[in-house]
N, C-alpha and C. Protein backbone atom coordinates (compact mmCIF):
# COMPACT_ATOMS: atom_id res chain seq x y z
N UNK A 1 56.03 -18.57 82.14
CA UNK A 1 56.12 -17.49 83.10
C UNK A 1 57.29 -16.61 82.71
N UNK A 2 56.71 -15.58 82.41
CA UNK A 2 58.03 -14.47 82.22
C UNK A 2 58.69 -14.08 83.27
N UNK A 3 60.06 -14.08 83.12
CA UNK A 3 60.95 -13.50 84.35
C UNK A 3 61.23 -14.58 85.52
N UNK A 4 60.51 -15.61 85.06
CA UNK A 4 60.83 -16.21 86.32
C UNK A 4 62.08 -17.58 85.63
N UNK A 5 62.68 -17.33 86.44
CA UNK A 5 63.73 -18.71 86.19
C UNK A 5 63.30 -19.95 87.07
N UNK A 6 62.67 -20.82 85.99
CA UNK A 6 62.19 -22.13 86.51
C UNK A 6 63.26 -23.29 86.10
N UNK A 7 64.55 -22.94 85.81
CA UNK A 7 65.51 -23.58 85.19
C UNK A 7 65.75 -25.15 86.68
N UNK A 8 65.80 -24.71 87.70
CA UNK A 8 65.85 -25.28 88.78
C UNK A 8 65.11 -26.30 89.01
N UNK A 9 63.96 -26.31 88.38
CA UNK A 9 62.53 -27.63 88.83
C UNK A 9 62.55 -28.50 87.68
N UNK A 10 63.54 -28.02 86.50
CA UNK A 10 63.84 -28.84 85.10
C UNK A 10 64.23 -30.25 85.45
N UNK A 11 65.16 -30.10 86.25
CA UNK A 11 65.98 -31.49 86.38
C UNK A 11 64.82 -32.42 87.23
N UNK A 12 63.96 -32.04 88.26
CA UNK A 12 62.88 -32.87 88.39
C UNK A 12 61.93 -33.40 87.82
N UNK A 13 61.81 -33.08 86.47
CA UNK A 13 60.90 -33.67 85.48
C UNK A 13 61.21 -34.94 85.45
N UNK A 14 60.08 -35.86 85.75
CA UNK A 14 60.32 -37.14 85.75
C UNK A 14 59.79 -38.23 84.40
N UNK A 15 59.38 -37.45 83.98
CA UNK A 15 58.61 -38.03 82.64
C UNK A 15 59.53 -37.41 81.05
N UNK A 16 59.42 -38.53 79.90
CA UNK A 16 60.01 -38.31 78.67
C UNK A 16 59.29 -36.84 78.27
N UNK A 17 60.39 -35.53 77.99
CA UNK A 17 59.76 -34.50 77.95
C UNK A 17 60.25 -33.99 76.35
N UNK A 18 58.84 -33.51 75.54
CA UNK A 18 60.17 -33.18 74.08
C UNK A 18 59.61 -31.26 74.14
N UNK A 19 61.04 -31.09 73.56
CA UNK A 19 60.82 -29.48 73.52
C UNK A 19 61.17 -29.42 71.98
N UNK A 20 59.86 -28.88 71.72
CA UNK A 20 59.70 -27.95 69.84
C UNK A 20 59.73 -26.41 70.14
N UNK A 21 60.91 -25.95 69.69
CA UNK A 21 61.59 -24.49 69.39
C UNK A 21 61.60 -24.02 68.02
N UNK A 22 61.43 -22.73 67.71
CA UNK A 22 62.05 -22.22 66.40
C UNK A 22 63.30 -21.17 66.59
N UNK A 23 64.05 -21.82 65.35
CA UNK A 23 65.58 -21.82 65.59
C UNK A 23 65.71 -20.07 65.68
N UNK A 24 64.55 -19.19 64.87
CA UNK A 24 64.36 -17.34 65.40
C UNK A 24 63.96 -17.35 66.46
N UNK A 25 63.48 -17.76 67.45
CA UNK A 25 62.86 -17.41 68.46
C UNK A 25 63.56 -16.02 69.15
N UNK A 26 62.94 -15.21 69.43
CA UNK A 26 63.43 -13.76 70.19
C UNK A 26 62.93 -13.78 71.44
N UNK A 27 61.72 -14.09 72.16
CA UNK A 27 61.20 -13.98 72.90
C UNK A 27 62.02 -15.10 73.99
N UNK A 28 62.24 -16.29 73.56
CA UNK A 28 62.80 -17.46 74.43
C UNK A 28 64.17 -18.01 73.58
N UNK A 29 65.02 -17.48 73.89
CA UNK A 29 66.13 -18.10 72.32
C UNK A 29 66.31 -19.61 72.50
N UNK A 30 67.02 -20.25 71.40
CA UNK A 30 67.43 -21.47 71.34
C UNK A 30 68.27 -22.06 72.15
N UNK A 31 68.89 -21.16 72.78
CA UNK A 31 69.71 -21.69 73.82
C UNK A 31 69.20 -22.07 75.25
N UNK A 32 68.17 -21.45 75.33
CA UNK A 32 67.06 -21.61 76.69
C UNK A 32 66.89 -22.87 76.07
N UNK A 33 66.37 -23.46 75.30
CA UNK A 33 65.42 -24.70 74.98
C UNK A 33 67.14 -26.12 74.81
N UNK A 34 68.49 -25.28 74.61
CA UNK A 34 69.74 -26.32 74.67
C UNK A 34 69.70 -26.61 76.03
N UNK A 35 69.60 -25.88 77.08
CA UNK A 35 69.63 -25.94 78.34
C UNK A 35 68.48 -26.76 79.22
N UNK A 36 67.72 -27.01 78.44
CA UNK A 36 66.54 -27.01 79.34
C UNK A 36 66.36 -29.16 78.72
N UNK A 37 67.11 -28.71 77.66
CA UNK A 37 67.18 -30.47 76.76
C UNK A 37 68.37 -30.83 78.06
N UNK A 38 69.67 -30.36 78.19
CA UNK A 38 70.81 -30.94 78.93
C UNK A 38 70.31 -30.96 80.19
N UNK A 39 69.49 -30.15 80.65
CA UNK A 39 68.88 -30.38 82.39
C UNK A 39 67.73 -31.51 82.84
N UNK A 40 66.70 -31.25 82.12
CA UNK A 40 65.42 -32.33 81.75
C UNK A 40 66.10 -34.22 81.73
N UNK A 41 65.99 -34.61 82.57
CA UNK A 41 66.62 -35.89 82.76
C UNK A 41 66.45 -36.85 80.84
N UNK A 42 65.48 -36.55 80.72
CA UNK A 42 64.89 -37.57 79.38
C UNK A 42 64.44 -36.63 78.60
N UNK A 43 64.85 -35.62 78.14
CA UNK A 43 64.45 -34.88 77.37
C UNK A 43 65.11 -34.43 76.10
N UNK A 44 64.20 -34.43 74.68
CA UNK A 44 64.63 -34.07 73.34
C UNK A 44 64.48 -32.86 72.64
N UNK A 45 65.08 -32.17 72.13
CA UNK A 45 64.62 -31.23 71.86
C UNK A 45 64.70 -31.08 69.86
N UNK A 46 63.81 -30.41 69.59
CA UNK A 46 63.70 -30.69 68.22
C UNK A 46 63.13 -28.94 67.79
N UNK A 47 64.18 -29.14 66.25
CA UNK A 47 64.19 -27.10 66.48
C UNK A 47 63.95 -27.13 64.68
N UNK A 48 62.79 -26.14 65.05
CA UNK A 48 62.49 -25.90 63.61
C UNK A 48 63.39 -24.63 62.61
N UNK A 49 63.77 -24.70 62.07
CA UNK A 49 64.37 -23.82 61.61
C UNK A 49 63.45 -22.82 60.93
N UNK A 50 64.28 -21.81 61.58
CA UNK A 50 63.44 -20.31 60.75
C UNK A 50 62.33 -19.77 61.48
N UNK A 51 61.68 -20.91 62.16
CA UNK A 51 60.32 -20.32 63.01
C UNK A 51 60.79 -19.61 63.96
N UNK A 52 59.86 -18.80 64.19
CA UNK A 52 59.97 -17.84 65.92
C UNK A 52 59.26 -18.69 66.85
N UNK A 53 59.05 -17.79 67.41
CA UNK A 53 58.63 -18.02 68.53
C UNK A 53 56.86 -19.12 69.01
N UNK A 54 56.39 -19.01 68.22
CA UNK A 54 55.63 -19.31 67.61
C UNK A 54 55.16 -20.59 66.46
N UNK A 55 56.20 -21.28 66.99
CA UNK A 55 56.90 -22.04 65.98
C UNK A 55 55.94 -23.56 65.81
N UNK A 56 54.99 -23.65 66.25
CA UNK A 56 53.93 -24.82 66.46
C UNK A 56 53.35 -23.92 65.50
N UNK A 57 52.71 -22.93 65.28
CA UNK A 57 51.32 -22.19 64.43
C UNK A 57 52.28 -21.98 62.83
N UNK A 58 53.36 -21.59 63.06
CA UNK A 58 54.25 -21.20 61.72
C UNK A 58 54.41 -22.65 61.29
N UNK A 59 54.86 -23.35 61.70
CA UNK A 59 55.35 -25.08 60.74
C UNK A 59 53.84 -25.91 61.42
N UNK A 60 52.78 -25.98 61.81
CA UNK A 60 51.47 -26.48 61.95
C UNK A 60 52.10 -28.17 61.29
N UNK A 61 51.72 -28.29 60.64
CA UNK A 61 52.18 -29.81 59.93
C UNK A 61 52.80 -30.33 59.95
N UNK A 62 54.44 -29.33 60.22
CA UNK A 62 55.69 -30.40 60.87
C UNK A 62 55.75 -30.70 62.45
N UNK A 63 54.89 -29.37 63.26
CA UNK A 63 54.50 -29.50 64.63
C UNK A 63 53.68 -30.88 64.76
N UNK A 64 52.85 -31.51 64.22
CA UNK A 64 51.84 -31.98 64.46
C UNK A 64 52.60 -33.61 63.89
N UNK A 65 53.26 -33.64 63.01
CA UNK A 65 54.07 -34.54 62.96
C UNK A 65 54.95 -35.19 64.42
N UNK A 66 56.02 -34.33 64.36
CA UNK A 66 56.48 -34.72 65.56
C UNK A 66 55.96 -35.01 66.47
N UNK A 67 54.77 -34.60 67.15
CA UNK A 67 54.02 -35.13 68.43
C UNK A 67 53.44 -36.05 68.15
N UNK A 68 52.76 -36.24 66.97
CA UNK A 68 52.01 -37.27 66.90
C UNK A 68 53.44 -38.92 67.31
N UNK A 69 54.65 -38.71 66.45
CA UNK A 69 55.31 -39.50 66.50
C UNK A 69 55.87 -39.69 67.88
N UNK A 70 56.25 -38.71 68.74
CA UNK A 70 56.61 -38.54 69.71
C UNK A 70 55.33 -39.08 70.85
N UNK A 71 54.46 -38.81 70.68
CA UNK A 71 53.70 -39.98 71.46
C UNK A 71 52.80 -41.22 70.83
N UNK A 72 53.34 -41.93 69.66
CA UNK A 72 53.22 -42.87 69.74
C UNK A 72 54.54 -43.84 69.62
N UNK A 73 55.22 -43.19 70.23
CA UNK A 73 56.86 -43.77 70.38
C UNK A 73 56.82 -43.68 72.03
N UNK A 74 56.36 -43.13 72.68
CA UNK A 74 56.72 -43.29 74.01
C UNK A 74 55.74 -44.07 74.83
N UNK A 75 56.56 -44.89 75.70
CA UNK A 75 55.55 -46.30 76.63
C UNK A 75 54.54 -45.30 77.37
């Protein structure tokens, strides 16, 4: 949601949450996704370098890595 600051309902996430960023991002910067790792009770954040915004379709194979590992690591 654009414009809206949902920063507030972060810390209620009750479930292991991982956030994949690219370290260009313009649209959402990296620091939204530092903030949102330190608020998120159980949450990781993992930052691709160089990608934008977009950063699952630009690194596809390293995206698909991490999740795959990331949920077969979590109960």
């Amino acid at each position: 949601m654009v414009n809206e600051d949902l920063l507030p309902y972060a810390k209620r996430v009750s479930r292991s949450t991982l956030l994949i960023w690219g370290s260009s991002d313009e649209d959402t910067p990296l620091w939204q996704g530092q903030l949102l790792e330190k608020t998120i009770p159980d949450a990781g954040l993992v930052t691709l370098n160089g990608a934008g915004h977009y950063s699952y379709l630009e690194r596809i194979n390293e995206f698909i890595t991490i999740v795959d590992h990331f949920f077969k690591s979590t109960p």
